[in-house]
Protein backbone atom coordinates (compact mmCIF):
# COMPACT_ATOMS: atom_id res chain seq x y z
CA UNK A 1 43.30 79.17 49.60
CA UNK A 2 42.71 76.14 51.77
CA UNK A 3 44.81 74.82 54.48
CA UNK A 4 46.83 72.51 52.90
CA UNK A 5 48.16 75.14 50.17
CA UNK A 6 49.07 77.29 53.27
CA UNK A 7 50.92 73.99 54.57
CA UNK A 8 52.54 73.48 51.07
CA UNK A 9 54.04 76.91 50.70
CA UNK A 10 55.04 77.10 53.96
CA UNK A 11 57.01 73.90 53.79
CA UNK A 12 58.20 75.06 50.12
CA UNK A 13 55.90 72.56 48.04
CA UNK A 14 53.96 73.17 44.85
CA UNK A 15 50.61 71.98 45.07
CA UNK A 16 50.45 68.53 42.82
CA UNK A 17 47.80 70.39 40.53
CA UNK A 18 50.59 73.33 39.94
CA UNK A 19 53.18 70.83 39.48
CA UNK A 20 51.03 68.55 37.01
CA UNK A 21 50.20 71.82 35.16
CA UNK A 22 53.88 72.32 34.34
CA UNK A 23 54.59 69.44 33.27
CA UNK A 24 51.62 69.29 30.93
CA UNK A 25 52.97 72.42 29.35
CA UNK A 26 56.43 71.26 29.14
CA UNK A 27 55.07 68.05 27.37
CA UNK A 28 52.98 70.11 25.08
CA UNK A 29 55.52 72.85 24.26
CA UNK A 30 58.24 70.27 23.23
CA UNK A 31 55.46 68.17 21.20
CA UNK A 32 54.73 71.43 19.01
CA UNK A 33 58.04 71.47 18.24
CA UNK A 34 58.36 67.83 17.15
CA UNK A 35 60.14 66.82 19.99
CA UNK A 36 60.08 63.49 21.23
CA UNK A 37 59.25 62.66 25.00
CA UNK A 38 63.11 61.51 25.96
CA UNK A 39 64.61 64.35 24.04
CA UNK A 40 65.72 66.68 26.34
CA UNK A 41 67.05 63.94 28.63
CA UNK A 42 68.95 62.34 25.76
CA UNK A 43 70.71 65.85 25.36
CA UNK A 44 71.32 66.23 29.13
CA UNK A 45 72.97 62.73 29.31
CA UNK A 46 74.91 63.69 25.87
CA UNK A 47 76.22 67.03 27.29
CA UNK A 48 77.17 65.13 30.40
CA UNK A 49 78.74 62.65 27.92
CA UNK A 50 80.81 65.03 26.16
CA UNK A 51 82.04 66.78 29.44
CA UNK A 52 83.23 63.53 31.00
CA UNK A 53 85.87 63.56 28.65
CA UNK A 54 87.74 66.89 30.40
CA UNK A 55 89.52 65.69 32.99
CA UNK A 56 89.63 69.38 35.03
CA UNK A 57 85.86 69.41 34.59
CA UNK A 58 83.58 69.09 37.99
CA UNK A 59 80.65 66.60 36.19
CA UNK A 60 79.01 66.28 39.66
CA UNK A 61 79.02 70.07 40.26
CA UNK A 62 77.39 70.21 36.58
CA UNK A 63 73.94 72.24 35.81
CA UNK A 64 71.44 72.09 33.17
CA UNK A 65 68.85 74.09 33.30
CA UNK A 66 65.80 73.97 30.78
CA UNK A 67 63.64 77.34 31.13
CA UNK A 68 60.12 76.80 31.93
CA UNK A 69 57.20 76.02 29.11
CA UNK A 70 56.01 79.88 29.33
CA UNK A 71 59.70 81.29 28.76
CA UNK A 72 60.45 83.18 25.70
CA UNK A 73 64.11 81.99 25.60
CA UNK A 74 64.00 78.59 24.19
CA UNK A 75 67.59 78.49 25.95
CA UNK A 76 69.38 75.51 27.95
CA UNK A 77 71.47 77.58 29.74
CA UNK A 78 74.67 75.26 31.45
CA UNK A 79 76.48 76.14 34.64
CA UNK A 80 79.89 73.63 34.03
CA UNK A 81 82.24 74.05 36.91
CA UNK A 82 86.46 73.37 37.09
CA UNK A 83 87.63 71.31 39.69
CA UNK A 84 90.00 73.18 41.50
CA UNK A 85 93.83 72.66 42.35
């Protein structure tokens, strides 16, 4: 380990080649399955979409997450949050 990937984690930052690499596999994992590039952000934006309509519905507060290329769960788990009183 060098000096600059003791830097990095001590300042909480993948190194670029660890970040690249996850990408990559995100790209290829959703290309296996016929996905298109913009697919999962086209379902993000229509989630968001759908929840604007609920008034009692905190759309800032919202969370997608997509699990991570190695993952078995092929899951988009969503934290939605109500505004409170």
């Amino acid at each position: 380990m060098g000096f600059m990937d003791r830097v990095r984690i001590v300042f909480g930052r993948e190194p670029a080649k660890e970040v690249a690499k996850k990408r990559l596999q995100l790209i290829l994992k959703y290309d296996r399955a016929g996905l298109p590039p913009n697919a999962i952000e086209a379902v993000k934006e229509a989630i968001l979409n759908s929840l604007r309509e609920f008034p009692f519905i905190d759309i800032e507060g919202v969370n997608i997450h997509i699990p991570d290329p190695d993952a078995e769960s092929g899951k988009i788990e969503i934290e939605v949050p109500v505004k409170s009183k």
